[in-house]
Protein backbone atom coordinates (compact mmCIF):
# COMPACT_ATOMS: atom_id res chain seq x y z
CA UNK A 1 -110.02 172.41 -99.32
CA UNK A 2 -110.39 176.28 -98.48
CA UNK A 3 -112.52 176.95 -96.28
CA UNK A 4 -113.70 180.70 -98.24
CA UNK A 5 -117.45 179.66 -98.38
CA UNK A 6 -117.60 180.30 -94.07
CA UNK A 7 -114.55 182.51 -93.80
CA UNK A 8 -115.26 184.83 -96.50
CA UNK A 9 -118.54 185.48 -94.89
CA UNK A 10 -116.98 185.89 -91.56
CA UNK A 11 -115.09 188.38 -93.35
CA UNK A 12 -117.07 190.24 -95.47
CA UNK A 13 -116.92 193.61 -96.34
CA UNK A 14 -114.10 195.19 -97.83
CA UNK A 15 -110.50 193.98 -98.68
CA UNK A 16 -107.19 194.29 -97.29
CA UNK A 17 -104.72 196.30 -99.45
CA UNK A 18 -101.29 194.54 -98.76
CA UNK A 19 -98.12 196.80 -99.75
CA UNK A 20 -94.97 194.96 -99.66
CA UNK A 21 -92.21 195.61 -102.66
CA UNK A 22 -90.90 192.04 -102.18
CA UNK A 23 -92.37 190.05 -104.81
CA UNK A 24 -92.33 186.41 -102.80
CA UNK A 25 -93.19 187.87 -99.14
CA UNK A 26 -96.22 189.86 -101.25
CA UNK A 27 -97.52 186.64 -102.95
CA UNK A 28 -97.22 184.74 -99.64
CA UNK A 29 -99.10 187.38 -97.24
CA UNK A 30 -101.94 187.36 -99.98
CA UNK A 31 -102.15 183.51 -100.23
CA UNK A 32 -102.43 183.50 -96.55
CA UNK A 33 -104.65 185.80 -96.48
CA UNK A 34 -107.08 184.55 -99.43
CA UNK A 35 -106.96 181.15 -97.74
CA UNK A 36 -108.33 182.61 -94.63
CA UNK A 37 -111.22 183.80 -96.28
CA UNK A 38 -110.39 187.94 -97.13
CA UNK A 39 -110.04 189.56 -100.36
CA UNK A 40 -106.43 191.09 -100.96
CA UNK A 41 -105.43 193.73 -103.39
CA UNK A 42 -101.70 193.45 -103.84
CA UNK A 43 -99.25 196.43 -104.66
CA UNK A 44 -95.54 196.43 -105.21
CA UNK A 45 -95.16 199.92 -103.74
CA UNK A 46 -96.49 202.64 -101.40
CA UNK A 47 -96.94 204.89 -104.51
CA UNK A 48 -98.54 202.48 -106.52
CA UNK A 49 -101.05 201.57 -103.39
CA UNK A 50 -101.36 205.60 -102.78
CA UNK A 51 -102.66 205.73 -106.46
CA UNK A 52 -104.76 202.31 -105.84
CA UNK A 53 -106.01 204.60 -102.67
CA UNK A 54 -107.36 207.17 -104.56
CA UNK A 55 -110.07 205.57 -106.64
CA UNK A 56 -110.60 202.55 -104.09
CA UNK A 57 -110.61 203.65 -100.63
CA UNK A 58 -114.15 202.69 -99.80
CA UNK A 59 -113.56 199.34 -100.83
CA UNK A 60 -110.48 198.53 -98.38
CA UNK A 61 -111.00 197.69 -95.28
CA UNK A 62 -107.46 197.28 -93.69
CA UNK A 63 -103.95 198.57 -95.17
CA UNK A 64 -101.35 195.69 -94.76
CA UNK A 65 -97.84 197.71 -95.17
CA UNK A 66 -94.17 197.05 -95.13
CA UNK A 67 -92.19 200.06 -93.75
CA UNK A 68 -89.12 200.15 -96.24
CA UNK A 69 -89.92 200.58 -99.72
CA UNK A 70 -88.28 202.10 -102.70
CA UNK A 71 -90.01 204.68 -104.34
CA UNK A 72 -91.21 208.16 -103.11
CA UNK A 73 -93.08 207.33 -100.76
CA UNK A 74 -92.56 204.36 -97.87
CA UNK A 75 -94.79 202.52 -95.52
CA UNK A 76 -94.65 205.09 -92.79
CA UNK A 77 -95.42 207.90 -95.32
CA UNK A 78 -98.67 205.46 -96.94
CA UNK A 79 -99.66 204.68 -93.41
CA UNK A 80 -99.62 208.32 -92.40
CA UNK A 81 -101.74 209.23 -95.40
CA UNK A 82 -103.93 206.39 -95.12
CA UNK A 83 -104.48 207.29 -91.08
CA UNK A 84 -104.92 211.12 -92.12
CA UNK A 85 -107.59 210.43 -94.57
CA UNK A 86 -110.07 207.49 -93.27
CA UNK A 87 -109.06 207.41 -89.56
CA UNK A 88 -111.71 204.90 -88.92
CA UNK A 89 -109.67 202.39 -90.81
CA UNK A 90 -107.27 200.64 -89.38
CA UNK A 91 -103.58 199.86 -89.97
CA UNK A 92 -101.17 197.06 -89.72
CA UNK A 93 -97.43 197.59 -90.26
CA UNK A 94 -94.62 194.83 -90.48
CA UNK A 95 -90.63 195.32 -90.59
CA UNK A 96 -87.73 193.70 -89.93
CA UNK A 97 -85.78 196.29 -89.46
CA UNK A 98 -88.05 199.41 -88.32
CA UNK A 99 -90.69 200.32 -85.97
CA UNK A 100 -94.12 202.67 -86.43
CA UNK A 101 -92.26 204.95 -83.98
CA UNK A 102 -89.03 205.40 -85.48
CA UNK A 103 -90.09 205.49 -88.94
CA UNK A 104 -92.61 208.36 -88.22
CA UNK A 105 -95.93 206.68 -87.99
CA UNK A 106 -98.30 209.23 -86.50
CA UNK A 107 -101.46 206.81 -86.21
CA UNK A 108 -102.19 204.18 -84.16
CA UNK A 109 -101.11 200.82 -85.77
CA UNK A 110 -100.99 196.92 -85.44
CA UNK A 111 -97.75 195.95 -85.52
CA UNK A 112 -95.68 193.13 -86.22
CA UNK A 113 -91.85 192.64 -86.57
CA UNK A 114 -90.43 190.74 -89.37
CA UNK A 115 -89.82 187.44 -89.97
CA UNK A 116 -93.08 185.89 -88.28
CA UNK A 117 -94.61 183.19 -87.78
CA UNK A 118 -97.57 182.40 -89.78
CA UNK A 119 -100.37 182.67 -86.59
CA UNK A 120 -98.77 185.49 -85.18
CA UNK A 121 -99.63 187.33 -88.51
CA UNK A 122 -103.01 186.45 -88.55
CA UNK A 123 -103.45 187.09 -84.61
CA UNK A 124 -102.39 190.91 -85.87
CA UNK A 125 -104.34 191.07 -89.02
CA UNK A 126 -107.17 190.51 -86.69
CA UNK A 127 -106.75 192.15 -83.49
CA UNK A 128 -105.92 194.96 -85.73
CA UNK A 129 -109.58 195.15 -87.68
CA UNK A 130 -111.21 194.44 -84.12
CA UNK A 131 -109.31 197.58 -83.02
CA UNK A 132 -111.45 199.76 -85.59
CA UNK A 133 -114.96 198.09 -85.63
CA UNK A 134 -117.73 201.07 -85.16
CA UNK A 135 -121.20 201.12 -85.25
């Protein structure tokens, strides 16, 4: 029934790494987004996806980030180091309750407030990886 043989050539190359420290909202975004054809690589945490980072940045193509997170570091800090390092890539952020601007975001970013509707999110999950695409 999923249509992953034509989407997940449409998109092909690299994953989305999807940071979101509820445990239900994480396994939704990455069913939604499997189903649609990309490859997700969840984490619970901006530290544990700043780790992930370090050893797989050439394999993500998109970071998928809530802004408020327990832990050291929160979305805004993950997207700022994420933006720092690979600037080509881009970024999406979601919150309910924040925005990239007041949280500290100093990158450009896709964003989308909290709660949303399912083709809203995926408008933004793509708008945002056509914002980056280089040659």
């Amino acid at each position: 029934m999923s249509p992953v043989s034509t989407a997940g050539q449409s998109h092909s190359g690299g994953l989305i790494l999807v940071v979101e420290d509820d445990p239900l909202i994480l396994e939704f975004l990455c069913e939604i987004l499997q189903e649609e054809g990309f490859v997700v690589e969840p984490q619970a945490s901006a530290d544990a996806a700043s780790v992930y980072l370090e050893r797989h940045s050439n394999e993500v193509r998109l970071l998928l980030t809530d802004i408020t997170m327990p832990g050291k570091l929160n979305g805004a800090d993950l997207a700022n180091q994420f933006g720092d390092r690979w600037p080509d890539k881009p970024i999406m952020i979601m919150s309910g309750f924040e925005t990239p601007e007041s949280s500290g975001v100093r990158h450009q970013v896709s964003f989308i407030k909290k709660p949303w509707a399912l083709g809203q999110l995926l408008d933004c999950v793509q708008n945002a990886l056509d914002s980056r695409k280089t040659l």
